[in-house]
PDB file of N, CA and C in Angstrom:
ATOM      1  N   UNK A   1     -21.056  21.103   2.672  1.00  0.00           N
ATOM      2  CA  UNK A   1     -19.732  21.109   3.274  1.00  0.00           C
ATOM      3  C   UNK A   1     -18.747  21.775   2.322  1.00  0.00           C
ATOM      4  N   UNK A   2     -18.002  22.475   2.987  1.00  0.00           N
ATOM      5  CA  UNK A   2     -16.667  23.451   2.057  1.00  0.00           C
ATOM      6  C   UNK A   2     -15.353  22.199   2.077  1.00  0.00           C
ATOM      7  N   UNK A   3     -15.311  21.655   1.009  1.00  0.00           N
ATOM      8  CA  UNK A   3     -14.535  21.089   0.189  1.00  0.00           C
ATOM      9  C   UNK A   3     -13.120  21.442   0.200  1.00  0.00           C
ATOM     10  N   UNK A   4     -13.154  22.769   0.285  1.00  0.00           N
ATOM     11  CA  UNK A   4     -11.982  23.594  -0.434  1.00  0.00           C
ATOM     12  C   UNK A   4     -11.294  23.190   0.777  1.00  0.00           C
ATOM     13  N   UNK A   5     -11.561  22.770   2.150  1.00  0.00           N
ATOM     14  CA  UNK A   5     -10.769  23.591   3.286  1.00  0.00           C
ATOM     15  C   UNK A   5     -10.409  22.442   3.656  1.00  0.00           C
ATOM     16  N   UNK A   6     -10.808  21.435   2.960  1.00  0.00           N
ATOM     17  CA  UNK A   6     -10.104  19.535   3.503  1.00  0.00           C
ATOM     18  C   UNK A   6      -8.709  19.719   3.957  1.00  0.00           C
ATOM     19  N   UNK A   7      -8.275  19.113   5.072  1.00  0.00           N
ATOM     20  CA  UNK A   7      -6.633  18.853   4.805  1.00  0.00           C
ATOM     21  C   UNK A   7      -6.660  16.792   4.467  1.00  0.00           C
ATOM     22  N   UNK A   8      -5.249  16.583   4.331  1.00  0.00           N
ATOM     23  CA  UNK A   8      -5.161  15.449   4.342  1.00  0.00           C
ATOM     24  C   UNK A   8      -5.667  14.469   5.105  1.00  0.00           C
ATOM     25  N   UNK A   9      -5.401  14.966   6.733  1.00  0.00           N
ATOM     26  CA  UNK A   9      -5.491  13.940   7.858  1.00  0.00           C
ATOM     27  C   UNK A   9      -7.416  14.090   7.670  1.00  0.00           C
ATOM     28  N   UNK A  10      -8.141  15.103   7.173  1.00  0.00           N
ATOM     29  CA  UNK A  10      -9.627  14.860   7.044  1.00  0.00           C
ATOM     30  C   UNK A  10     -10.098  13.084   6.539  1.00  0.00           C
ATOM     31  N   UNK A  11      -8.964  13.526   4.986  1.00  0.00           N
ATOM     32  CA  UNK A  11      -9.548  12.365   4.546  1.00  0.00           C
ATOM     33  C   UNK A  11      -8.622  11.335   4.333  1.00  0.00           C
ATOM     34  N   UNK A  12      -7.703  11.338   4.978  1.00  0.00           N
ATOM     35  CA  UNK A  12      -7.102   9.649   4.907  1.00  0.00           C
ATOM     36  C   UNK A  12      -7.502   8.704   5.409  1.00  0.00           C
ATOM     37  N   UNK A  13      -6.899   7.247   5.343  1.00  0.00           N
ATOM     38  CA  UNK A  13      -6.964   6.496   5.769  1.00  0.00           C
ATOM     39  C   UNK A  13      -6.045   5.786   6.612  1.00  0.00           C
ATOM     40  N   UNK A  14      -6.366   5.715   7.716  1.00  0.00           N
ATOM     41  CA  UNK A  14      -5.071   5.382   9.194  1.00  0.00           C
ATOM     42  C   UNK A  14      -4.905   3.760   8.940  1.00  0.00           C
ATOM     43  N   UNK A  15      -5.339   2.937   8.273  1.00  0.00           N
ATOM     44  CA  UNK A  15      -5.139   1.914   8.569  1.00  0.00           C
ATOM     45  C   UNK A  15      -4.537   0.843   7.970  1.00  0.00           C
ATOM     46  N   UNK A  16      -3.580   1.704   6.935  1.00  0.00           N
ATOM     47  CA  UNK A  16      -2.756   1.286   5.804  1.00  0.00           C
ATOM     48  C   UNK A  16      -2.205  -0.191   5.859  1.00  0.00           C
ATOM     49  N   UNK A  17      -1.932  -0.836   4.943  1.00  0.00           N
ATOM     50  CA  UNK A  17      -1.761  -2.179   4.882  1.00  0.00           C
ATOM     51  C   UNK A  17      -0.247  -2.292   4.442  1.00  0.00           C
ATOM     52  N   UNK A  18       0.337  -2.369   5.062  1.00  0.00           N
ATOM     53  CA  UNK A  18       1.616  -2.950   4.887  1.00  0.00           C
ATOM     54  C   UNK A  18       2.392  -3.897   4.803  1.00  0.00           C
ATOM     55  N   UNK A  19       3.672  -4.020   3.892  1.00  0.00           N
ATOM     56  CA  UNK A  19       4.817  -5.197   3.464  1.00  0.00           C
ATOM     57  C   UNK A  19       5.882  -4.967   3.805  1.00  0.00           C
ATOM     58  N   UNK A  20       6.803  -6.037   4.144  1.00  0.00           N
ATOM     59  CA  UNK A  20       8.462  -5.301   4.187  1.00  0.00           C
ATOM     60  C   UNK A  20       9.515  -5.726   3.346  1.00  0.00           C
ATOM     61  N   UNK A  21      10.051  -4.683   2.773  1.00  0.00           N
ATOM     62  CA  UNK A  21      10.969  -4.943   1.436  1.00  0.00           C
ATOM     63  C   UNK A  21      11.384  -6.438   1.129  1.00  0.00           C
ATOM     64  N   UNK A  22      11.540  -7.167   2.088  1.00  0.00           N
ATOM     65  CA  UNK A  22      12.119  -8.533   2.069  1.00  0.00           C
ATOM     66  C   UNK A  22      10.471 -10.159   2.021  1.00  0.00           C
ATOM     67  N   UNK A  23       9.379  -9.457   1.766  1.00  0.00           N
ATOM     68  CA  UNK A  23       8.528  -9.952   1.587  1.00  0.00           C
ATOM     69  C   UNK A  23       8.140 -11.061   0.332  1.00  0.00           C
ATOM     70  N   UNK A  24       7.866 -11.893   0.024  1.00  0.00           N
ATOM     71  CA  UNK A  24       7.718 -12.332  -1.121  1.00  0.00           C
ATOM     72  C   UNK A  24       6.211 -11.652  -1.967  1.00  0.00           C
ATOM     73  N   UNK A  25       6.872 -11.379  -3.282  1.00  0.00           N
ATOM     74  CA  UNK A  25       5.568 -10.474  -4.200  1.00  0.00           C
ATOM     75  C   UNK A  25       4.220 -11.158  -4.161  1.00  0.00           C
ATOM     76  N   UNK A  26       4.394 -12.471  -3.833  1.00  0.00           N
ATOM     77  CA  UNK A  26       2.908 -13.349  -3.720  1.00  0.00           C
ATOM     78  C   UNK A  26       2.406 -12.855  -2.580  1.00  0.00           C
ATOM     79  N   UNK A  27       3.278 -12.644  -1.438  1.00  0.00           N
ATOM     80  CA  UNK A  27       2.412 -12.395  -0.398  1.00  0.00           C
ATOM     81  C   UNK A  27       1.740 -10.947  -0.795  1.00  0.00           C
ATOM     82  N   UNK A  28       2.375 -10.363  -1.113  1.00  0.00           N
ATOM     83  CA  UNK A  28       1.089  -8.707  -1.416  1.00  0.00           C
ATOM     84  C   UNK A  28       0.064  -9.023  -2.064  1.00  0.00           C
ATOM     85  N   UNK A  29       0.575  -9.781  -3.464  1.00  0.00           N
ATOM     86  CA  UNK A  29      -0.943 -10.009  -3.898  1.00  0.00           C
ATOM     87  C   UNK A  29      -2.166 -10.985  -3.378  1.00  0.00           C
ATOM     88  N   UNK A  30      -1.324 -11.885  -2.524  1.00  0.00           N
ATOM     89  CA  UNK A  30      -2.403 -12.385  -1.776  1.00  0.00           C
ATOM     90  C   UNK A  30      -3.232 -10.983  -0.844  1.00  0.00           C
ATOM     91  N   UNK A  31      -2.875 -10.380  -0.378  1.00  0.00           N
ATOM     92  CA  UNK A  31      -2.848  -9.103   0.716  1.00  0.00           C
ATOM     93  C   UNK A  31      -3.961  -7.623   0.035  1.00  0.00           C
ATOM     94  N   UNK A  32      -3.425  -8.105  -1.076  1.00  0.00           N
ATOM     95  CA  UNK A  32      -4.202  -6.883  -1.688  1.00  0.00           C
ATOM     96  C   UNK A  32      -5.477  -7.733  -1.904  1.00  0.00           C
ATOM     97  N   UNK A  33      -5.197  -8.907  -2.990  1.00  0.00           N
ATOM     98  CA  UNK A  33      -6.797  -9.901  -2.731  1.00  0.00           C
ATOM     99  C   UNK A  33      -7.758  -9.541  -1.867  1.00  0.00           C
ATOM    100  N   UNK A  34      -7.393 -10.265  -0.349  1.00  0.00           N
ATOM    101  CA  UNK A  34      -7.721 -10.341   0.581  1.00  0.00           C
ATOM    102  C   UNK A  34      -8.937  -8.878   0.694  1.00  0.00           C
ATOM    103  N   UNK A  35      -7.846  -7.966   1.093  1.00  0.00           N
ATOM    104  CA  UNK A  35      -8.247  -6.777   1.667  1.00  0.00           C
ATOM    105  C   UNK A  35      -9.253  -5.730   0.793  1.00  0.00           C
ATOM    106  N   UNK A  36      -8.924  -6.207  -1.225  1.00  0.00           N
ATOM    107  CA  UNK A  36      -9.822  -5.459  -2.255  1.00  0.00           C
ATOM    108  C   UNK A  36      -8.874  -4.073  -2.451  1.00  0.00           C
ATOM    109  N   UNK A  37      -7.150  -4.343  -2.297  1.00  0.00           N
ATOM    110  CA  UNK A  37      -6.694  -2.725  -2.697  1.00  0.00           C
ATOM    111  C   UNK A  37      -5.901  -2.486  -3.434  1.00  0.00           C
ATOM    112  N   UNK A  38      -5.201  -2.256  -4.095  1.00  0.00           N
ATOM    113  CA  UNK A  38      -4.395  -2.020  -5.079  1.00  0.00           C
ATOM    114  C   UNK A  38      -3.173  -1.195  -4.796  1.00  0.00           C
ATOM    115  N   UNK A  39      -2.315  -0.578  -3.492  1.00  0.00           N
ATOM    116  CA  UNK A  39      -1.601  -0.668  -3.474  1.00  0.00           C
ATOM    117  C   UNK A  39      -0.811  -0.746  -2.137  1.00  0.00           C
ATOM    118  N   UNK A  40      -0.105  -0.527  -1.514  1.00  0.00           N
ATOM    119  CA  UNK A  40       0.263  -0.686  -0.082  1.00  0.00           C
ATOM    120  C   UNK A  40       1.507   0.179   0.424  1.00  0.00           C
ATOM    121  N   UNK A  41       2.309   0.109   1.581  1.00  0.00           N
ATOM    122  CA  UNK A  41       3.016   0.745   1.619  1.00  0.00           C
ATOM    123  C   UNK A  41       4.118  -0.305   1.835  1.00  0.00           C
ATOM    124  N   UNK A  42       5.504   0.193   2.030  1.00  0.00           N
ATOM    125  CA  UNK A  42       6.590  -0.838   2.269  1.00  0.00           C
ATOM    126  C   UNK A  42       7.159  -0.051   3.114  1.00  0.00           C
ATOM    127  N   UNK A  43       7.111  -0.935   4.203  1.00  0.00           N
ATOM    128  CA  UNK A  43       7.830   0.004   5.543  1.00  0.00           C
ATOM    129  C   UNK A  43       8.837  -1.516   6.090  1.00  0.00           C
ATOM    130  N   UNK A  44      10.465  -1.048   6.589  1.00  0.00           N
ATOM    131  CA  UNK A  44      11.378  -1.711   7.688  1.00  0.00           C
ATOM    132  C   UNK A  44      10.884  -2.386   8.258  1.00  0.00           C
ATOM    133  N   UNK A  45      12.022  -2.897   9.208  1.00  0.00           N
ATOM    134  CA  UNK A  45      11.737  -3.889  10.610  1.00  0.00           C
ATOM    135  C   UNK A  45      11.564  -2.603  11.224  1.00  0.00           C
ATOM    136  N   UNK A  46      11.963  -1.369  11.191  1.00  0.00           N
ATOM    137  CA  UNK A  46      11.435  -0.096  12.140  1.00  0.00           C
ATOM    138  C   UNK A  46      10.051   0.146  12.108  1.00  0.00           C
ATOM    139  N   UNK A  47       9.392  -0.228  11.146  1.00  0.00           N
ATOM    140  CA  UNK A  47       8.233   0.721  10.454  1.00  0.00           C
ATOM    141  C   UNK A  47       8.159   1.573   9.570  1.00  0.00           C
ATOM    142  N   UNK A  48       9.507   2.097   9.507  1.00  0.00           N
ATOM    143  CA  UNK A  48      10.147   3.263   8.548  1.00  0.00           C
ATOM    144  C   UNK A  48       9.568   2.691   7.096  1.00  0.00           C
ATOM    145  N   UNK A  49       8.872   4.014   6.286  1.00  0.00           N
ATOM    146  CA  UNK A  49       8.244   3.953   5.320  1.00  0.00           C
ATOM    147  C   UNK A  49       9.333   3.909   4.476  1.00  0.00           C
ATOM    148  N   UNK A  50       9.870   3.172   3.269  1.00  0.00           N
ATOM    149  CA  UNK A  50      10.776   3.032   2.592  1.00  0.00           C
ATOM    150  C   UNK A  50      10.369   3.130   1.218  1.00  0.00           C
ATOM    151  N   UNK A  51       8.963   2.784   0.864  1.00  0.00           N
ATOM    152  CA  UNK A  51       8.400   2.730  -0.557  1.00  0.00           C
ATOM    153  C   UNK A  51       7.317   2.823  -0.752  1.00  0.00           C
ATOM    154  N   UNK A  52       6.586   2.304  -2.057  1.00  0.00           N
ATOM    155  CA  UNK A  52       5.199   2.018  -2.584  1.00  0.00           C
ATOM    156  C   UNK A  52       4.817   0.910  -3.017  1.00  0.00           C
ATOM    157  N   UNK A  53       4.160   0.185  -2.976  1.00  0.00           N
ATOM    158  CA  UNK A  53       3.955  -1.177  -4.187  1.00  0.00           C
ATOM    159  C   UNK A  53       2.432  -0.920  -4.419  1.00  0.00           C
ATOM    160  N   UNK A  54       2.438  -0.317  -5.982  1.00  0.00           N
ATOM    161  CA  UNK A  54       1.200  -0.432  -6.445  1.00  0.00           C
ATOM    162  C   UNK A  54       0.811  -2.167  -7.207  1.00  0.00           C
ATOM    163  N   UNK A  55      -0.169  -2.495  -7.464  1.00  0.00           N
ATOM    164  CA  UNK A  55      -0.754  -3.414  -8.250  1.00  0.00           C
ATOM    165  C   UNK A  55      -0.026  -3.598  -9.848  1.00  0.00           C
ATOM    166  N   UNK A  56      -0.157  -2.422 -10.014  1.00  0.00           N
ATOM    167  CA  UNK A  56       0.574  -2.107 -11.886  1.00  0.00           C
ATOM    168  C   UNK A  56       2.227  -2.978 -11.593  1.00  0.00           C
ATOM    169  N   UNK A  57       3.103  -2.011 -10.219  1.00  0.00           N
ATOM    170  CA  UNK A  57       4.534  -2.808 -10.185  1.00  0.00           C
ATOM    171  C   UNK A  57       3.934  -4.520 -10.375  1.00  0.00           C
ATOM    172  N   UNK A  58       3.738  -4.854  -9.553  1.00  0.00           N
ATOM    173  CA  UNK A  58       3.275  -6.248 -10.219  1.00  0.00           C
ATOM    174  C   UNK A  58       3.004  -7.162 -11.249  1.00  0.00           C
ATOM    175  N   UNK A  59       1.945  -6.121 -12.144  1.00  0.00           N
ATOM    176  CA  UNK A  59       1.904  -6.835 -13.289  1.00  0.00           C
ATOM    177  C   UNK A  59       3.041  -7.018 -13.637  1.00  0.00           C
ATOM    178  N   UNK A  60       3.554  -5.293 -13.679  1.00  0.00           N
ATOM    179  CA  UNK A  60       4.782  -4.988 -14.805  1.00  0.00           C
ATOM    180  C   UNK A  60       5.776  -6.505 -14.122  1.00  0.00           C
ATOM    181  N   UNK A  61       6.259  -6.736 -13.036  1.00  0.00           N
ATOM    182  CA  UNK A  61       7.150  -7.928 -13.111  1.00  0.00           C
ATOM    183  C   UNK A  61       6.585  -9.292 -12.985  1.00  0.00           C
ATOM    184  N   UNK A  62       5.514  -9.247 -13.867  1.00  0.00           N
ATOM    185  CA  UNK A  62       4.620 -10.327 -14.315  1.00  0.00           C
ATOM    186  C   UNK A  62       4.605 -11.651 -13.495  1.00  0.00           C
ATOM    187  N   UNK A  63       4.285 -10.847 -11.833  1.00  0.00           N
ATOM    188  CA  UNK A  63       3.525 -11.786 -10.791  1.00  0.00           C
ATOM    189  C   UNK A  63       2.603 -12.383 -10.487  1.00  0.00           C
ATOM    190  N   UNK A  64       1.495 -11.205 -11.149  1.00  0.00           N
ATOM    191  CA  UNK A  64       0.496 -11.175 -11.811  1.00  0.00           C
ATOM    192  C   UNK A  64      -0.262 -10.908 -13.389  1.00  0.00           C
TER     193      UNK A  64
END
C-alpha cells in the first residue's frame, strides 16, 4: 500500500471521546481509565470543539 497518499479522514478515528469544559478533572481520568486513552477532546453544550485535555495536563495539575 502507498503510504504517501494517506489523507487524514483514511486514518482517523470517528469516535472521539469527549468532556465539557465545566466537567470535573476526575471525571476524564476516570474516562480515559475506562476507555485505555490518554487524551480527549473538550467540546460545548454545542459540541463545538473548544480544546484538548491530554493525560500530561493532568499530571501537570497533579490530579493525577
Amino acid at each position: 500500500q502507498d503510504f504517501s497518499n494517506l489523507t487524514i479522514r483514511d486514518v482517523m478515528h470517528v469516535g472521539a471521546r469527549t468532556v465539557h469544559p465545566d466537567q470535573l478533572a476526575v471525571d476524564a481520568v476516570a474516562i480515559m481509565e475506562e476507555f485505555r486513552i490518554n487524551q480527549m477532546l473538550v467540546v460545548d453544550e454545542n459540541g463545538v470543539l473548544v480544546g484538548a485535555l491530554h493525560i500530561h495536563d493532568l499530571t501537570r495539575a497533579k490530579v493525577i
